[in-house]
N, C-alpha and C. Protein backbone atom coordinates (compact mmCIF):
# COMPACT_ATOMS: atom_id res chain seq x y z
N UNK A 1 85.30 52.58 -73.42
CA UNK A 1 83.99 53.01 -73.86
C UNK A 1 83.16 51.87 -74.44
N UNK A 2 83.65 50.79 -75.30
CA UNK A 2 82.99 50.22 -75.84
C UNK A 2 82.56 48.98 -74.41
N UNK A 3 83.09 48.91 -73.48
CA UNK A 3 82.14 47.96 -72.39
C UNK A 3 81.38 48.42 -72.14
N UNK A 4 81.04 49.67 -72.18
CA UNK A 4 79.46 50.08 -71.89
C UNK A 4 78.10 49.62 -72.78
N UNK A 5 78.58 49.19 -73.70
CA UNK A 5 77.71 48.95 -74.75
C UNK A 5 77.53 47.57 -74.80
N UNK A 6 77.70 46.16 -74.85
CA UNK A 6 76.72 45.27 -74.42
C UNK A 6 75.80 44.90 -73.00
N UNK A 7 76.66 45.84 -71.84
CA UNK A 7 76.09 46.24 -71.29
C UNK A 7 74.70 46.65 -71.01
N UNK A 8 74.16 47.92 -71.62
CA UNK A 8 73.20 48.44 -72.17
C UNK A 8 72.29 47.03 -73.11
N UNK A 9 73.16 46.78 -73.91
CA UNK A 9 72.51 45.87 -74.59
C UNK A 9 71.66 44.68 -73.78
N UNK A 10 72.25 44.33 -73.18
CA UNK A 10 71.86 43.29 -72.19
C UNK A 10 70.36 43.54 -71.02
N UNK A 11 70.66 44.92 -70.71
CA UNK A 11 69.77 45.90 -70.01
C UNK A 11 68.39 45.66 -70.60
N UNK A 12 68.79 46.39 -72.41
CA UNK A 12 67.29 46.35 -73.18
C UNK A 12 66.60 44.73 -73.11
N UNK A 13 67.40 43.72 -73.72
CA UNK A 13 66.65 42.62 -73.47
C UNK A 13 66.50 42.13 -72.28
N UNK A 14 67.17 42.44 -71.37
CA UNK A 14 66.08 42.46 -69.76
C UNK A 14 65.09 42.54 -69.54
N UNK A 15 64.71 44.41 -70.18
CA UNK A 15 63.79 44.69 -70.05
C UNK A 15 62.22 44.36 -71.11
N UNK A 16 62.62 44.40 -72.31
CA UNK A 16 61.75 43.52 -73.53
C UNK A 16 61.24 42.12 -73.20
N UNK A 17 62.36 41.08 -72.57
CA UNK A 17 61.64 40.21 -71.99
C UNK A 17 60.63 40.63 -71.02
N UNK A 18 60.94 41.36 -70.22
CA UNK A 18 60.38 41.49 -69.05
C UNK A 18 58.80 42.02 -69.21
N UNK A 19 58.86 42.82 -70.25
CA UNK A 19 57.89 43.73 -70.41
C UNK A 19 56.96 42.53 -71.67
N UNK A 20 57.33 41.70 -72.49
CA UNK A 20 57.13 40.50 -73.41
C UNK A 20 56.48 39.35 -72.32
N UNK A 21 57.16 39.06 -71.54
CA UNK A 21 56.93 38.06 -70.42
C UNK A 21 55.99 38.47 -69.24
N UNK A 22 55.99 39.43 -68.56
CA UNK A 22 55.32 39.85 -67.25
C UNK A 22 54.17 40.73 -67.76
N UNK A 23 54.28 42.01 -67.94
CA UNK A 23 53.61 43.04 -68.32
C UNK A 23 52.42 42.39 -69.23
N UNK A 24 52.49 42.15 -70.34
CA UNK A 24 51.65 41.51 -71.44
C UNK A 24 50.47 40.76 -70.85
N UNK A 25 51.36 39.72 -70.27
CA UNK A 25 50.48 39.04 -69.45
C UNK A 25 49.18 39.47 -68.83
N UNK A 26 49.98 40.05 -67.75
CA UNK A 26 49.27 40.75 -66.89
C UNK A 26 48.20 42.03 -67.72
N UNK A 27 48.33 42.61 -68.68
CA UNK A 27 47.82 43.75 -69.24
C UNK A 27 46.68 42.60 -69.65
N UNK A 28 46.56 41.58 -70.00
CA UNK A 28 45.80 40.53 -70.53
C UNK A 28 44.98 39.81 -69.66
N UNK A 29 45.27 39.85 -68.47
CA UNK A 29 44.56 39.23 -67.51
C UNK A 29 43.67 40.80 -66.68
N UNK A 30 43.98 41.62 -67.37
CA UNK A 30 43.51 43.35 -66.74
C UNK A 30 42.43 43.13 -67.87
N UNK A 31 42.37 42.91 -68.62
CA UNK A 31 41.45 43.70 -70.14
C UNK A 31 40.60 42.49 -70.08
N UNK A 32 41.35 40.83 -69.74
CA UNK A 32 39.81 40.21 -68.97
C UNK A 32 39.13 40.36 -68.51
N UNK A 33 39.34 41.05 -66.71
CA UNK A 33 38.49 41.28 -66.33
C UNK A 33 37.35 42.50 -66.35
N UNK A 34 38.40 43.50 -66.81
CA UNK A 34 37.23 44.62 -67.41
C UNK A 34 36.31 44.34 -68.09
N UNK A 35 36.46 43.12 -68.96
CA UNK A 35 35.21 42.85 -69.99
C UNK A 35 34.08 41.73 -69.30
N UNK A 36 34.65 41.49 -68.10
CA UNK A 36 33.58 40.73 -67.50
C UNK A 36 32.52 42.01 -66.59
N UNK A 37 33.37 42.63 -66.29
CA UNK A 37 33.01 43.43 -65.54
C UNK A 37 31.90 44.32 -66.35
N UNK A 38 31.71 44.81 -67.47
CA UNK A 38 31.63 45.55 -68.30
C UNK A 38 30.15 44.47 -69.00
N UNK A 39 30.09 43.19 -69.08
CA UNK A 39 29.16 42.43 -69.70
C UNK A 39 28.20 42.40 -68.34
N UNK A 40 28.65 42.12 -67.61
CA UNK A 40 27.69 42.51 -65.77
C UNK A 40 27.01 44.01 -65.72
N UNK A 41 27.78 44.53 -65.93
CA UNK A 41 26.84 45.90 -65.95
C UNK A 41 26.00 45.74 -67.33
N UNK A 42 26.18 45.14 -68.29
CA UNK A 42 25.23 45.50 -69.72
C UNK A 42 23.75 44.43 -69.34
N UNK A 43 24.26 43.64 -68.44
CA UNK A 43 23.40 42.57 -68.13
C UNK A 43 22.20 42.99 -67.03
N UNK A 44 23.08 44.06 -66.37
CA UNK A 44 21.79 44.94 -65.37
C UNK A 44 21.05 45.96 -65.95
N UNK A 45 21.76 46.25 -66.88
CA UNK A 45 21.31 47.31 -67.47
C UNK A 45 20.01 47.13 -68.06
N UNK A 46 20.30 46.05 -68.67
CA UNK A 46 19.34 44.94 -69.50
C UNK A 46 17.89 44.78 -68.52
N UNK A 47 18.31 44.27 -67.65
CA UNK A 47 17.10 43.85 -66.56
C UNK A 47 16.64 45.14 -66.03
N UNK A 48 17.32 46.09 -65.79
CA UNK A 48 16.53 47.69 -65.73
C UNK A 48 15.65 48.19 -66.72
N UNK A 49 16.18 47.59 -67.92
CA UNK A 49 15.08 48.04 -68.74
C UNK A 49 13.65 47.78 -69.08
N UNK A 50 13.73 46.00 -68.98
CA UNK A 50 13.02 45.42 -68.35
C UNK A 50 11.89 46.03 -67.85
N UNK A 51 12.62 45.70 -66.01
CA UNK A 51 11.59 46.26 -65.37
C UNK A 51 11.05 47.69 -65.31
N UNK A 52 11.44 48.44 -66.13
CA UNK A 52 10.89 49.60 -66.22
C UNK A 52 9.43 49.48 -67.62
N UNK A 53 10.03 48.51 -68.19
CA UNK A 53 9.11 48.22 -69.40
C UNK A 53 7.81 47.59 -68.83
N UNK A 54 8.04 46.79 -67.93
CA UNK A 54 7.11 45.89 -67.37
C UNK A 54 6.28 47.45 -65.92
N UNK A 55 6.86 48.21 -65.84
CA UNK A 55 6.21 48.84 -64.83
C UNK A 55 5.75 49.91 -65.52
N UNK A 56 5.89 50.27 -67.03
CA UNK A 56 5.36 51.05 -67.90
C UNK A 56 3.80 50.74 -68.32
N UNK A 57 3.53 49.10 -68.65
CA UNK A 57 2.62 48.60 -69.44
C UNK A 57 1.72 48.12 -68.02
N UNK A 58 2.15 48.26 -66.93
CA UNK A 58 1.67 47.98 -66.07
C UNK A 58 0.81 46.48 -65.51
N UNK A 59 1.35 45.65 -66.79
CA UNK A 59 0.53 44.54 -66.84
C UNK A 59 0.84 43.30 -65.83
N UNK A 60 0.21 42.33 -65.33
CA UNK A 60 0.21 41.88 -64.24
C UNK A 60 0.36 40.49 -64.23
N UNK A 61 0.60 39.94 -65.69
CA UNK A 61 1.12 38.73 -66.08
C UNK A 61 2.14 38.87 -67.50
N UNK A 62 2.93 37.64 -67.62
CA UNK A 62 4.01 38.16 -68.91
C UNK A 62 3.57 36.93 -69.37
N UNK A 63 4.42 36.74 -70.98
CA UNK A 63 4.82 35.63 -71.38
C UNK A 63 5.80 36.22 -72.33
N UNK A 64 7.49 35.60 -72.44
CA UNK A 64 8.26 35.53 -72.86
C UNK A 64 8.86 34.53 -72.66
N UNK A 65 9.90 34.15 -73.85
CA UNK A 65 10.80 33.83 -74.38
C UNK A 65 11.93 33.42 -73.10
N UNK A 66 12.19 31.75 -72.88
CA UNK A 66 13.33 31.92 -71.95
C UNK A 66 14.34 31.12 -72.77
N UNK A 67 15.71 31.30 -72.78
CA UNK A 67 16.80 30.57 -73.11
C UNK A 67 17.45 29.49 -72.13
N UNK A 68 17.55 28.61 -72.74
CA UNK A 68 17.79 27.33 -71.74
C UNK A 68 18.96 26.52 -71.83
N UNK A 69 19.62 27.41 -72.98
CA UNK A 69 21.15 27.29 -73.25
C UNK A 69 21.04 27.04 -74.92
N UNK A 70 21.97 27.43 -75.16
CA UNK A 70 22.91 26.83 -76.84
C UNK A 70 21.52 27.35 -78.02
N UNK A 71 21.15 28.23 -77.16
CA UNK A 71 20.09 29.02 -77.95
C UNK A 71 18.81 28.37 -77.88
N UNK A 72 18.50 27.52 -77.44
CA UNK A 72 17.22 26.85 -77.29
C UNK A 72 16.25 27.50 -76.13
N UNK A 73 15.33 27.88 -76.81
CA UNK A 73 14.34 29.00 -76.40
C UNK A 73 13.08 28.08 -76.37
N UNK A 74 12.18 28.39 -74.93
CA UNK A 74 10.94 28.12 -74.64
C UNK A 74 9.65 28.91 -74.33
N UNK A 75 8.80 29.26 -74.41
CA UNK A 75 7.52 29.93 -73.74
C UNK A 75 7.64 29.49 -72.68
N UNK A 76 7.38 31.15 -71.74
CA UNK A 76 6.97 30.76 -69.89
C UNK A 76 5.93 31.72 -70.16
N UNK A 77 5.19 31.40 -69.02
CA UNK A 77 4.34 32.60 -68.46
C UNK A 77 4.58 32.76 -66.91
N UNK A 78 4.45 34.32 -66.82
CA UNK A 78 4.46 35.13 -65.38
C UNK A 78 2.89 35.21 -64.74
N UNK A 79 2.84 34.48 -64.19
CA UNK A 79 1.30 34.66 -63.61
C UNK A 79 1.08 36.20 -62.86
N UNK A 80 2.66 36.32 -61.64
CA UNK A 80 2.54 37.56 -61.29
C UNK A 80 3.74 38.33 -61.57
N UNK A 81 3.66 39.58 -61.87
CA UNK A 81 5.02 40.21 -62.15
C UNK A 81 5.22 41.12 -61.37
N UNK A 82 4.74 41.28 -59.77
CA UNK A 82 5.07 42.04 -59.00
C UNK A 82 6.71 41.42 -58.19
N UNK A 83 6.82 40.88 -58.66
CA UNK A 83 8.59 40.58 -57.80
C UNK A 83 9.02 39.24 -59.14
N UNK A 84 10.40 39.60 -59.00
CA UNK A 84 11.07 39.05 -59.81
C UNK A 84 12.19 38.59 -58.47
N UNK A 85 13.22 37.34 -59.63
CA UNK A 85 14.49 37.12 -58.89
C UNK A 85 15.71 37.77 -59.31
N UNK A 86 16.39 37.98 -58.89
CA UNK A 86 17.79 38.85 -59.09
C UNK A 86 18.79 37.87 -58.34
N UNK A 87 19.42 37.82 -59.67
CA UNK A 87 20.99 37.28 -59.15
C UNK A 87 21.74 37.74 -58.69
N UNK A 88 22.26 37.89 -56.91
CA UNK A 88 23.23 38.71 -56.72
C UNK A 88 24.57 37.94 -56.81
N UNK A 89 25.01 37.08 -57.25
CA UNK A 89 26.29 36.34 -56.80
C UNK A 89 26.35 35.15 -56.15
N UNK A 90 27.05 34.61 -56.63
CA UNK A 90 27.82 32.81 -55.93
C UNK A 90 26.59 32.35 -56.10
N UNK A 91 25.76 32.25 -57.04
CA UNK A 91 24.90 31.30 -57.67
C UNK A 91 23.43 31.47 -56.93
N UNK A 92 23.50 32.50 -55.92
CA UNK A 92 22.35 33.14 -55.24
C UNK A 92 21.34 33.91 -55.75
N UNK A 93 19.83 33.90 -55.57
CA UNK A 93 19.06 34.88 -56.24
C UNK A 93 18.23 34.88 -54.87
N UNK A 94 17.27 36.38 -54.99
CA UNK A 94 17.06 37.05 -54.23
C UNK A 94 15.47 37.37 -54.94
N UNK A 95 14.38 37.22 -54.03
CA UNK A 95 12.88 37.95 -54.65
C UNK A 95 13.18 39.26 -54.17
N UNK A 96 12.55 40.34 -55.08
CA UNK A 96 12.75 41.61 -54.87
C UNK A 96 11.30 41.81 -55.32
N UNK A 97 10.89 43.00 -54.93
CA UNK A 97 9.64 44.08 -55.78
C UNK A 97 10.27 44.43 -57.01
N UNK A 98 9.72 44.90 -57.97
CA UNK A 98 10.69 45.73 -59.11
C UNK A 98 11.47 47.15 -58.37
N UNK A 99 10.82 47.91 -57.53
CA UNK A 99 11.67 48.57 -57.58
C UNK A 99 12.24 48.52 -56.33
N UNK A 100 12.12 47.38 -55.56
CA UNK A 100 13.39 47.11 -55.05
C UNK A 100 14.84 46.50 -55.42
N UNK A 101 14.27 46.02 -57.13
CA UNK A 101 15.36 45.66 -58.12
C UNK A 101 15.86 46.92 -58.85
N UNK A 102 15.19 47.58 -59.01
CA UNK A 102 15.77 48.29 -59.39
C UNK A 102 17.23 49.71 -58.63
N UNK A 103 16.80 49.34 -57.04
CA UNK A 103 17.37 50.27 -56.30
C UNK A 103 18.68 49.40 -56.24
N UNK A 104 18.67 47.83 -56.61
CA UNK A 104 19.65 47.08 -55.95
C UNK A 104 20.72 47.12 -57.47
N UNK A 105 19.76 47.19 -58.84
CA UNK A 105 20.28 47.15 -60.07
C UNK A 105 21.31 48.56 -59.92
N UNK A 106 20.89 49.94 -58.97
CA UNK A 106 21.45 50.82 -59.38
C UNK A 106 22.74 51.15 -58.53
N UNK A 107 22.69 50.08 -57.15
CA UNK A 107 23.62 50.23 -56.05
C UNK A 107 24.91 49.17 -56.92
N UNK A 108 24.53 48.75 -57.57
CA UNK A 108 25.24 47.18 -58.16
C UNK A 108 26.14 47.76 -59.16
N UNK A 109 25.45 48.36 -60.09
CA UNK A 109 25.77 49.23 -61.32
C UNK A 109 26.85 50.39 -60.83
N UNK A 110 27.19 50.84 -59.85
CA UNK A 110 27.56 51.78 -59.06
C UNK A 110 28.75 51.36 -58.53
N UNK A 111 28.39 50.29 -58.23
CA UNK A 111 29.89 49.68 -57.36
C UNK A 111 30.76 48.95 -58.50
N UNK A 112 29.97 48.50 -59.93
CA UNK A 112 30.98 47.40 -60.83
C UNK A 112 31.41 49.11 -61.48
N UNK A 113 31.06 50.50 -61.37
CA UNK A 113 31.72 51.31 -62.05
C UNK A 113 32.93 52.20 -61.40
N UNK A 114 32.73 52.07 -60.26
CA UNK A 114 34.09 52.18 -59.23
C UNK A 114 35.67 51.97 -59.52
């Protein structure tokens, strides 16, 4: 009876490593990417609001605030605000209408919630 028992023993730290070593990991490289995933959608979300703000006030030039990194902020102006650029990926942007950004913000938003 008693060989059964480091046995077992041996089993558990098998598995503790295993689950210490592999699992963890991996549960860690899972909860990365959800939070990228998760800052992408807050980031469209963001620009939906936007352009709904900008298609509220109906106005036909902007001036805001751009960030140019490490917090360093400049004045632009929008001469026209009938199309904007949208970043779709691999460093690509795209002119859209607003609410052709917005149809693309909601197909986008749709697929990172999948």
């Amino acid at each position: 009876m008693t060989s059964g028992i480091p046995n077992i023993d041996d089993k558990v730290l098998q598995y503790e490593s295993f689950i210490n070593d592999v699992l963890k990991r991996d549960l860690q490289k899972v909860l990365e990417q959800r939070d990228g995933v998760y800052e992408k959608i807050a980031e469209y979300l963001q620009l939906k609001n936007t352009i709904k703000s900008i298609q509220e006030t109906d106005s036909k030039e902007l001036k805001t605030d751009v960030d140019l990194g490490c917090n360093f902020y400049v004045q632009a102006h929008v001469p026209d605000t009938s199309k904007i650029f949208v970043a779709v990926g691999y460093g690509f942007f795209v002119e859209l209408t607003l609410s052709e950004a917005l149809t693309f913000i909601e197909k986008k938003t749709s697929q990172l919630t999948e």
